[in-house]
C-alpha atoms as a PDB file:
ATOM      1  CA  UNK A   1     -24.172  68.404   7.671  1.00  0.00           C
ATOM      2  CA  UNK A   2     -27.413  66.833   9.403  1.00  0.00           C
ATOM      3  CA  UNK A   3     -30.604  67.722   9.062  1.00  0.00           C
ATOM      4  CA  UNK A   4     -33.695  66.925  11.571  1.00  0.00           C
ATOM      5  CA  UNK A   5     -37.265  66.343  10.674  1.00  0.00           C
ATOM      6  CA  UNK A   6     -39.814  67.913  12.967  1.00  0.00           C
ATOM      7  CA  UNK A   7     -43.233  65.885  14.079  1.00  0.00           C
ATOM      8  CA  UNK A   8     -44.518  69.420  12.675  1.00  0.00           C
ATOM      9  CA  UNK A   9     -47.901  69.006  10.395  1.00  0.00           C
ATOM     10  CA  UNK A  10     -48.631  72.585   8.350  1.00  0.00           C
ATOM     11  CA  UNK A  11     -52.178  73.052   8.073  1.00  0.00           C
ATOM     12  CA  UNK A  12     -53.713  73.741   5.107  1.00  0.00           C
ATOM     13  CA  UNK A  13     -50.641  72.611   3.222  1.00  0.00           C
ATOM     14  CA  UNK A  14     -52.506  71.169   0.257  1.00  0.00           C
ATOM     15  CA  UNK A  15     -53.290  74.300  -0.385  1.00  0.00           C
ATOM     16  CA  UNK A  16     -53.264  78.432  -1.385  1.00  0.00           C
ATOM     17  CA  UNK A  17     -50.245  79.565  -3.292  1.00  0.00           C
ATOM     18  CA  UNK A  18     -50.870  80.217  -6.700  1.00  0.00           C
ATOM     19  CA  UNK A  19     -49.943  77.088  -8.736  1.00  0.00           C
ATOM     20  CA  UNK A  20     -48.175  79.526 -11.246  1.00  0.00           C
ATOM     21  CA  UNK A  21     -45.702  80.506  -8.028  1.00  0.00           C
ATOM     22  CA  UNK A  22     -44.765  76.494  -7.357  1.00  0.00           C
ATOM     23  CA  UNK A  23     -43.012  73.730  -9.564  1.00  0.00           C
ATOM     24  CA  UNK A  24     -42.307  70.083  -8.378  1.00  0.00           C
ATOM     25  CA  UNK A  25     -39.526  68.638  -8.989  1.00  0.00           C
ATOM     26  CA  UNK A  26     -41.250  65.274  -9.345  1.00  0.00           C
ATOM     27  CA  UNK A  27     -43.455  66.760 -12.431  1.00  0.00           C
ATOM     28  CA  UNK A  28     -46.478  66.491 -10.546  1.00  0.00           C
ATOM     29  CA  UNK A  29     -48.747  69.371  -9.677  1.00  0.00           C
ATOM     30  CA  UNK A  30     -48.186  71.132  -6.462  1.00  0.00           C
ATOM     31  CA  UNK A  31     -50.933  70.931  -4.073  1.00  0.00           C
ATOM     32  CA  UNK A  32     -53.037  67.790  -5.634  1.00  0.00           C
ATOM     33  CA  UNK A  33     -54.566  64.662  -3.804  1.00  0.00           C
ATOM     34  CA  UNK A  34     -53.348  62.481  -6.510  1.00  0.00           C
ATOM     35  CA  UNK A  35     -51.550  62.796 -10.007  1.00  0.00           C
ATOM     36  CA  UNK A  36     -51.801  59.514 -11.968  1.00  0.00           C
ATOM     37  CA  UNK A  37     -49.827  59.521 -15.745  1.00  0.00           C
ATOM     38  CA  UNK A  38     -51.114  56.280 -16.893  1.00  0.00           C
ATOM     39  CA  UNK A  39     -48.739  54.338 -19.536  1.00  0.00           C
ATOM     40  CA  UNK A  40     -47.487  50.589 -20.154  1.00  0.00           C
ATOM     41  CA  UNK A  41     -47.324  48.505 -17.059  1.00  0.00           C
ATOM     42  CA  UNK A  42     -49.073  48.799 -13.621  1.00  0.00           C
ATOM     43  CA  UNK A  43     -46.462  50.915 -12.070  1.00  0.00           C
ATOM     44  CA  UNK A  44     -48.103  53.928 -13.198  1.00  0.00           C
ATOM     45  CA  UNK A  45     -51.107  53.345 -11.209  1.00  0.00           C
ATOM     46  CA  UNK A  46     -48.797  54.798  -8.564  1.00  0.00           C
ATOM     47  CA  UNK A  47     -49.113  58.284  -9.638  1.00  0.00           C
ATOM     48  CA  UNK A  48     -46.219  60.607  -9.124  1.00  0.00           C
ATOM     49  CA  UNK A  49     -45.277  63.287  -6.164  1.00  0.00           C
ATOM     50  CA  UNK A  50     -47.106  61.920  -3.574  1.00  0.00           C
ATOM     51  CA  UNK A  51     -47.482  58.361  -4.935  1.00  0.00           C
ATOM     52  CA  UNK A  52     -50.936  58.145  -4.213  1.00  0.00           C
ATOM     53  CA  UNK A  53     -52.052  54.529  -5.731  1.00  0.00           C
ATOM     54  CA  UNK A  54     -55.260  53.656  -8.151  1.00  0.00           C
ATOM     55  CA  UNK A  55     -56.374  50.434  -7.484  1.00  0.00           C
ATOM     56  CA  UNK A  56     -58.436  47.987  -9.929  1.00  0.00           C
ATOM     57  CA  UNK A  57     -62.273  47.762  -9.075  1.00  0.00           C
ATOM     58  CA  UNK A  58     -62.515  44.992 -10.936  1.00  0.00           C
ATOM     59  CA  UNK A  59     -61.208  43.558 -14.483  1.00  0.00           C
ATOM     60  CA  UNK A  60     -58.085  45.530 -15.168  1.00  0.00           C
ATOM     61  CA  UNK A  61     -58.026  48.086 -18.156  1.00  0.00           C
ATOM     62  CA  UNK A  62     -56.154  47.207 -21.283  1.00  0.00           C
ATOM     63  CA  UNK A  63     -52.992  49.680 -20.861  1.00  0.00           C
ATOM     64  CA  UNK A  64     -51.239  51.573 -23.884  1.00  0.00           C
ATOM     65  CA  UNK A  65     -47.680  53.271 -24.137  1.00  0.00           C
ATOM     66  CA  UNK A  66     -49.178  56.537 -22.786  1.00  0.00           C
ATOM     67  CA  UNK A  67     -52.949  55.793 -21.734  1.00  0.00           C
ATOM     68  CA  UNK A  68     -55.363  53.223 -19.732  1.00  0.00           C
ATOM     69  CA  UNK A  69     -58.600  52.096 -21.850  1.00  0.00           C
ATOM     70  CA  UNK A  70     -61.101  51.743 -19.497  1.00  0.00           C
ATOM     71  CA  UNK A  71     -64.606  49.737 -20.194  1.00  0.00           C
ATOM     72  CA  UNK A  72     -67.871  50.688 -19.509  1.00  0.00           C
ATOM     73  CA  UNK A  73     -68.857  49.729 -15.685  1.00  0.00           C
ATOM     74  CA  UNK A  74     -65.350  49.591 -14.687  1.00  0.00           C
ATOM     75  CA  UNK A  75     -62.830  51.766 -13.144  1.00  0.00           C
ATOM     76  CA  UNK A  76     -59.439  52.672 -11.454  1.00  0.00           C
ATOM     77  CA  UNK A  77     -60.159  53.741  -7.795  1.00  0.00           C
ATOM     78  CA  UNK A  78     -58.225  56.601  -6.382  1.00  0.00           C
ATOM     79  CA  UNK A  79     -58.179  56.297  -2.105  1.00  0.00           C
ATOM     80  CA  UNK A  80     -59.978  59.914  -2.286  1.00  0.00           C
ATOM     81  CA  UNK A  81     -63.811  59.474  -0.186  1.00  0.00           C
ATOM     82  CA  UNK A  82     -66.605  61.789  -0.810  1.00  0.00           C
ATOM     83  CA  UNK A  83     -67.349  63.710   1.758  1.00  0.00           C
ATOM     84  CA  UNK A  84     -69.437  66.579  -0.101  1.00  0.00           C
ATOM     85  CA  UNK A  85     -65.862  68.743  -0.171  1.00  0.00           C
ATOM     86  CA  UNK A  86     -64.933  71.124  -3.029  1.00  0.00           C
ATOM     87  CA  UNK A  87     -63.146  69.316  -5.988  1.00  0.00           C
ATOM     88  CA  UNK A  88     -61.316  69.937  -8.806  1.00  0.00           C
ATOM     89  CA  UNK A  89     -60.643  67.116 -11.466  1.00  0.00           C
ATOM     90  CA  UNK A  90     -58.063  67.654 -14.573  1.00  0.00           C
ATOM     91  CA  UNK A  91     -57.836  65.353 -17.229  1.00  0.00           C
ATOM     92  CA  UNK A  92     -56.457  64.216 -20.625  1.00  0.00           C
ATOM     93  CA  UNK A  93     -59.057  61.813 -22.000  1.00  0.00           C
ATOM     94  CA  UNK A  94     -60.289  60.528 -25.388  1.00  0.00           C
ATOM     95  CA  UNK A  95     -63.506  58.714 -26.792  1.00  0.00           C
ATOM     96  CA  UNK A  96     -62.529  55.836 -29.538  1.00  0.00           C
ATOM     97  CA  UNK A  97     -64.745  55.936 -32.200  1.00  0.00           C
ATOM     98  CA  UNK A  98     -67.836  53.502 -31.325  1.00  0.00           C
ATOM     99  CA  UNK A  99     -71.351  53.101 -30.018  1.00  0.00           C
ATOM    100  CA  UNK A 100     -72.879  56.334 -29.421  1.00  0.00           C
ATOM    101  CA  UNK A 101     -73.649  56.360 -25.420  1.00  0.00           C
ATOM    102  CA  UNK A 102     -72.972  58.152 -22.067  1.00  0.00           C
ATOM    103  CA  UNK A 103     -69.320  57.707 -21.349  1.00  0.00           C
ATOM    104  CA  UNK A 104     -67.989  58.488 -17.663  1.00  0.00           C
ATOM    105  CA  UNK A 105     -64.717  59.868 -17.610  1.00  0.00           C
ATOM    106  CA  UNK A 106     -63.745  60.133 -14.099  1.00  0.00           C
ATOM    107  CA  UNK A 107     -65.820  60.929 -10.775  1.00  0.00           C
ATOM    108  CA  UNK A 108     -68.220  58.769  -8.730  1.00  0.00           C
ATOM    109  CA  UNK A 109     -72.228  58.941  -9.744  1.00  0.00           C
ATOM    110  CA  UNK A 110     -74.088  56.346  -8.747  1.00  0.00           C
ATOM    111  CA  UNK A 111     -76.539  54.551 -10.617  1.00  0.00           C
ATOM    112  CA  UNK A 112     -79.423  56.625 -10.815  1.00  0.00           C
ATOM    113  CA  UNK A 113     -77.704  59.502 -10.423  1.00  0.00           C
ATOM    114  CA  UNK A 114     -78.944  59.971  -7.204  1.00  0.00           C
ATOM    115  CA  UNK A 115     -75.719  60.980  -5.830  1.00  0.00           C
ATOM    116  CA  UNK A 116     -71.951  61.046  -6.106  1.00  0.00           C
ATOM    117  CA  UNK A 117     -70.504  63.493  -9.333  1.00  0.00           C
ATOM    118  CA  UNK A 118     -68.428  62.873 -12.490  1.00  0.00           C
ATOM    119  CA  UNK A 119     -67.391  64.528 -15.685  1.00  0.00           C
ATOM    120  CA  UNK A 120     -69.201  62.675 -18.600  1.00  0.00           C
ATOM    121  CA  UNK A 121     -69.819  62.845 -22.395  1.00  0.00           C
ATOM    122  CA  UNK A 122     -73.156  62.942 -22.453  1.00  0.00           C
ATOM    123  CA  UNK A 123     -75.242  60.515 -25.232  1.00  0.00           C
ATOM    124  CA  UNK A 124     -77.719  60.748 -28.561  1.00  0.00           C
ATOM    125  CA  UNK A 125     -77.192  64.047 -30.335  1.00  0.00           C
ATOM    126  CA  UNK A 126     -75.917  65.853 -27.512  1.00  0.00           C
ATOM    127  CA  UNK A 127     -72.177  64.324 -27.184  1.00  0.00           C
ATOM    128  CA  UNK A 128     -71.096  66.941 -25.173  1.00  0.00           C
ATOM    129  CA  UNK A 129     -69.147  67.758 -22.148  1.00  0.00           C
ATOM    130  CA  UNK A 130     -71.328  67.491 -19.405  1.00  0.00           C
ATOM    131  CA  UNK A 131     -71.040  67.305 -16.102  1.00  0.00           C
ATOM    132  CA  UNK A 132     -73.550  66.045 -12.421  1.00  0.00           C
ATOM    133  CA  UNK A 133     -73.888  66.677  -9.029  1.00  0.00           C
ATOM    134  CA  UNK A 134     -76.477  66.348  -6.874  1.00  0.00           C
ATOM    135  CA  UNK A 135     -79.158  64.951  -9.270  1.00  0.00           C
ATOM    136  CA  UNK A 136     -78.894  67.762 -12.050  1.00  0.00           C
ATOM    137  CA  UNK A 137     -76.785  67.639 -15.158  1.00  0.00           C
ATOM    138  CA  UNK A 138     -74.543  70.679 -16.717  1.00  0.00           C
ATOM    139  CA  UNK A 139     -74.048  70.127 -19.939  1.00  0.00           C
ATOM    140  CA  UNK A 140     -70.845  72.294 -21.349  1.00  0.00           C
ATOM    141  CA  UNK A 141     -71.041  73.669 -25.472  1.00  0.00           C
ATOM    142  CA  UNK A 142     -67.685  71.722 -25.590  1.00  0.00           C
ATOM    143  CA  UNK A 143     -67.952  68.623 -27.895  1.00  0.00           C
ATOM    144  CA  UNK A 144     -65.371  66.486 -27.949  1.00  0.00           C
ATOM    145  CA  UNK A 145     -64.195  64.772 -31.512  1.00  0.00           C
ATOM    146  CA  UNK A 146     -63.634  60.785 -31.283  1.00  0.00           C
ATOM    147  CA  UNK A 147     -60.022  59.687 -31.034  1.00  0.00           C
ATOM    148  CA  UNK A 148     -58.196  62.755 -30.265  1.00  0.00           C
ATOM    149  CA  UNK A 149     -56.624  63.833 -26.702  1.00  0.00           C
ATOM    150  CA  UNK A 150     -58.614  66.795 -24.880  1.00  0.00           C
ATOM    151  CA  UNK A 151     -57.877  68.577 -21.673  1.00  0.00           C
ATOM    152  CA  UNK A 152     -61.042  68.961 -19.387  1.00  0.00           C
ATOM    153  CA  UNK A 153     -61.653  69.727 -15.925  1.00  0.00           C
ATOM    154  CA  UNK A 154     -64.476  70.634 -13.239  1.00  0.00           C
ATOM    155  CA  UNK A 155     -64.213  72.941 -10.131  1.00  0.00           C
ATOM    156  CA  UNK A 156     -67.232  72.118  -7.774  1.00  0.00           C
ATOM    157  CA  UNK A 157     -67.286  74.649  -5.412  1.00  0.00           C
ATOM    158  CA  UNK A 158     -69.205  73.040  -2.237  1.00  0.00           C
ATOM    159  CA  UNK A 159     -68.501  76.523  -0.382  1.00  0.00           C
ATOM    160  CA  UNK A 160     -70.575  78.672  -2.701  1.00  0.00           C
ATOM    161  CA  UNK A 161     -74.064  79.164  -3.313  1.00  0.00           C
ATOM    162  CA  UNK A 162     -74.007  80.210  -7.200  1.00  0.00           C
ATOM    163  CA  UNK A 163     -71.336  79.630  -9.697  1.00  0.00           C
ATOM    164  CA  UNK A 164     -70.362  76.895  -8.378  1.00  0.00           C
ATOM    165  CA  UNK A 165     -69.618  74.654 -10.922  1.00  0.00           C
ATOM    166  CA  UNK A 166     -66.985  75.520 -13.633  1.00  0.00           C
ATOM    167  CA  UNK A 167     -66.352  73.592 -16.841  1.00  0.00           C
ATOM    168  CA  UNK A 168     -62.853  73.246 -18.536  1.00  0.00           C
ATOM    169  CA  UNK A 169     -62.097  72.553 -22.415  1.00  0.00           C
ATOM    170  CA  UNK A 170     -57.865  73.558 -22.529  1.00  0.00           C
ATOM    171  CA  UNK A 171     -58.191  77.245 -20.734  1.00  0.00           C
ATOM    172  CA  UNK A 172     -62.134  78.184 -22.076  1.00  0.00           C
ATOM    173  CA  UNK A 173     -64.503  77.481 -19.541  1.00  0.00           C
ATOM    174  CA  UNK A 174     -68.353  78.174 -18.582  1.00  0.00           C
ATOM    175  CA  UNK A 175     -69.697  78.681 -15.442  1.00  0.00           C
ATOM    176  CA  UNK A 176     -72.863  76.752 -13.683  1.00  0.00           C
ATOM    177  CA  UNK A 177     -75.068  76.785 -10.758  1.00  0.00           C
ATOM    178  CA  UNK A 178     -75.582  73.515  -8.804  1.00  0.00           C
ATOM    179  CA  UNK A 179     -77.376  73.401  -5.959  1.00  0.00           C
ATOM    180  CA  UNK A 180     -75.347  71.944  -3.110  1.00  0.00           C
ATOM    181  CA  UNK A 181     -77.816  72.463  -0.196  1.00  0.00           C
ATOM    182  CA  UNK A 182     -78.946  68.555  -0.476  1.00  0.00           C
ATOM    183  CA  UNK A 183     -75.980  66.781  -1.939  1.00  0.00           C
ATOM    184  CA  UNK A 184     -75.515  62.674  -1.042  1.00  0.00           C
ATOM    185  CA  UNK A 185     -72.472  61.483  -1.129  1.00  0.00           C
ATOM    186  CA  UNK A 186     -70.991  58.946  -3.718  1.00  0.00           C
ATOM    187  CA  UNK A 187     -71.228  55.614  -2.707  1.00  0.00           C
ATOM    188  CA  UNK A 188     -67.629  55.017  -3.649  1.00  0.00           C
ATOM    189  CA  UNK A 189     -64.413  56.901  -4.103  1.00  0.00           C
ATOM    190  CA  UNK A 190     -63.640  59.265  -6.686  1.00  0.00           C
ATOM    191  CA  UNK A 191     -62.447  57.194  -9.934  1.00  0.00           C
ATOM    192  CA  UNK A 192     -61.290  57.056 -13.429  1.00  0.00           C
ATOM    193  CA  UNK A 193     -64.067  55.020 -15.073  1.00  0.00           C
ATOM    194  CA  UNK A 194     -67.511  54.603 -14.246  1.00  0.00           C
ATOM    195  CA  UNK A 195     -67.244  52.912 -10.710  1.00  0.00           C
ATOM    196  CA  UNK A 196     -70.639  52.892  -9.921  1.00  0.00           C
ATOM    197  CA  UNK A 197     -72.919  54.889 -12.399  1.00  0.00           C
ATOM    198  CA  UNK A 198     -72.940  51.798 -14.417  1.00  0.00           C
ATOM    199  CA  UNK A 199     -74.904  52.025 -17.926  1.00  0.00           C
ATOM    200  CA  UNK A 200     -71.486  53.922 -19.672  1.00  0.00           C
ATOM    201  CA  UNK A 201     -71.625  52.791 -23.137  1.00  0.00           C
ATOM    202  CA  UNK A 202     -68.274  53.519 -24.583  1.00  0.00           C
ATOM    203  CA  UNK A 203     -64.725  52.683 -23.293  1.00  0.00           C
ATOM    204  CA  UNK A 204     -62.743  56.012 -22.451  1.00  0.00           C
ATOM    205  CA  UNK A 205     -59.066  56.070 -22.925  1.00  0.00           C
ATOM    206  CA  UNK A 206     -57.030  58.433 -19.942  1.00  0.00           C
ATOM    207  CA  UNK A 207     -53.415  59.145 -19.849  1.00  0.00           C
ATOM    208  CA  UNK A 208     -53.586  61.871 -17.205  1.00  0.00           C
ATOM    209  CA  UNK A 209     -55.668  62.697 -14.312  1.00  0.00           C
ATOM    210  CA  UNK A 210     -55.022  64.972 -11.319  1.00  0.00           C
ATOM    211  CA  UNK A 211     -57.550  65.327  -8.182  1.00  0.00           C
ATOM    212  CA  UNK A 212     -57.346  68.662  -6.095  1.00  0.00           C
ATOM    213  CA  UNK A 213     -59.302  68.800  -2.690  1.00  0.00           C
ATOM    214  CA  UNK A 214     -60.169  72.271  -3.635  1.00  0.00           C
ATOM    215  CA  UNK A 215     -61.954  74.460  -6.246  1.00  0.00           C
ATOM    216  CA  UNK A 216     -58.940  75.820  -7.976  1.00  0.00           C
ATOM    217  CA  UNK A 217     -59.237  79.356  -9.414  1.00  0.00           C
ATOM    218  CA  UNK A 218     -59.243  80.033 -13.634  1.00  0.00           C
ATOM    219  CA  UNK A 219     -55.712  80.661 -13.494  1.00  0.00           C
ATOM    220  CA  UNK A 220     -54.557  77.626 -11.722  1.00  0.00           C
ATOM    221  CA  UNK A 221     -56.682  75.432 -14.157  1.00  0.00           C
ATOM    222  CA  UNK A 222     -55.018  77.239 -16.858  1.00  0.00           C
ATOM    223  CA  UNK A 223     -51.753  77.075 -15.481  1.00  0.00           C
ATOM    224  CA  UNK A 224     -52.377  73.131 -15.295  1.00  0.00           C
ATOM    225  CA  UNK A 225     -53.107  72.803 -18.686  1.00  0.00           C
ATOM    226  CA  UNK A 226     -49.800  74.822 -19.764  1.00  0.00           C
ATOM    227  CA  UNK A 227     -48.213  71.906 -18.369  1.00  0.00           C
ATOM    228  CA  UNK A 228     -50.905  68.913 -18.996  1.00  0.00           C
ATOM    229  CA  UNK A 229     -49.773  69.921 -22.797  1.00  0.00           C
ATOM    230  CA  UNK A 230     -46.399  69.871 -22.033  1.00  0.00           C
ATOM    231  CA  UNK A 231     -46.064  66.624 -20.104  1.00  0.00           C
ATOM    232  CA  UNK A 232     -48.125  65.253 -22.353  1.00  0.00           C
ATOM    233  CA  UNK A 233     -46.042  66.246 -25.027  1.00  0.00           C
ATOM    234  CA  UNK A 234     -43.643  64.505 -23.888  1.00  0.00           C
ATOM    235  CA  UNK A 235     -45.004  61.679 -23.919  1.00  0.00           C
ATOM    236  CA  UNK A 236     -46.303  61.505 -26.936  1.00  0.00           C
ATOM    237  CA  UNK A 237     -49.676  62.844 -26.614  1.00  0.00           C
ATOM    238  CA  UNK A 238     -50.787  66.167 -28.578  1.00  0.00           C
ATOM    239  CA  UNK A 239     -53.835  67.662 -26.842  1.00  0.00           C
ATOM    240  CA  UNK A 240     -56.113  69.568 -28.997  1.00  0.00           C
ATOM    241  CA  UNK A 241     -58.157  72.285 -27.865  1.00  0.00           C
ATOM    242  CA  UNK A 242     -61.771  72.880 -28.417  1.00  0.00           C
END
């Protein structure tokens, strides 16, 4: 039997179908941009499904059995540009215990905060879940506890006026208005770290991150946690929810 590959391009194909209705084989989400499972050597800055690579934007992190620790000012770039389209960024992250500070998880501010986006934990007596876009801050009632694996993710919907902006702890979210009418670009790509906010002070530790070219809907982000836990599981990491 022979099969034949048609020059055929689907448009769109990134997208719709209800992640719930789709499994890959390769254990990476359907649909995403790029699905890095971070662990002992550099291979895994490959990612998985569409093997989508993370580059180092400068000094390498210091890599675990299951996670990459990732210092302040430094980050793995993914090859995804900001071009002011909808996101969605899922995550498995921790904070070791340390300095209290702003700590960038993954996303592309700029110093200044003038433009780009990221998930963060914010700093002094705040230390919560927070979240920026085109110069003003969300800040989630989800705090994080030090050393222990959560599951967070943002939708920014660029298409929408209002609720544009939902926040993720496991399946709970909360729902913000940003206003997209004068967003600026990041001046780099999308990355786990701090690639160019720059005044993080704590390292963050990541052993999964998935980016989605799309605001996915509540039950897709939930879906993606079902099986952030489970992969995750597997590996060795228990995520606790908020």
């Amino acid at each position: 039997m022979q099969f034949t590959k048609l020059p055929i391009t689907v448009p769109g194909a990134r997208a719709s179908l209800p992640l719930s209705s789709v499994e890959s084989l390769a254990g990476d989400e359907p649909s995403a941009f790029g699905h890095w499972v971070l662990g002992p050597s550099v291979e895994s800055y490959a990612g998985i499904g569409d093997d989508v690579a993370l580059t180092d934007q400068a000094s390498p992190p210091s890599l675990g059995a299951n996670f990459a620790n990732i210092a302040p000012t430094n980050a793995l770039l993914t090859p995804l540009a900001d071009t002011g389209q909808s996101i969605t960024i899922c995550t498995v992250a921790r904070f070791p215990a340390s300095t209290n500070g702003v700590t960038m998880i993954t996303g592309n501010l700029a110093v200044g905060s003038a433009s780009g986006r990221s998930m963060f934990r914010a700093g002094g007596t705040a230390n919560k879940f927070s979240f920026r876009g085109n110069g003003t801050t969300h800040t989630s009632t989800f705090e994080p506890t030090d050393d222990t694996w959560h599951f967070f993710a943002v939708t920014h919907d660029t298409t929408q006026i209002t609720s544009n902006v939902r926040m993720f702890a496991g399946s709970t979210f909360e729902t913000f208005d940003d206003d997209i009418s004068g967003y600026a670009n990041g001046p780099t790509n999308f990355a786990l770290g701090d690639p160019g906010f720059t005044t993080s002070a704590r390292n963050i530790e990541i052993a999964e991150c998935i980016y989605f070219e799309r605001a996915l809907s509540t039950a897709d982000i939930q879906t993606v946690f079902t099986r952030s836990v489970a992969r995750m599981a597997d590996r060795g990491v228990t995520v606790v929810a908020l």
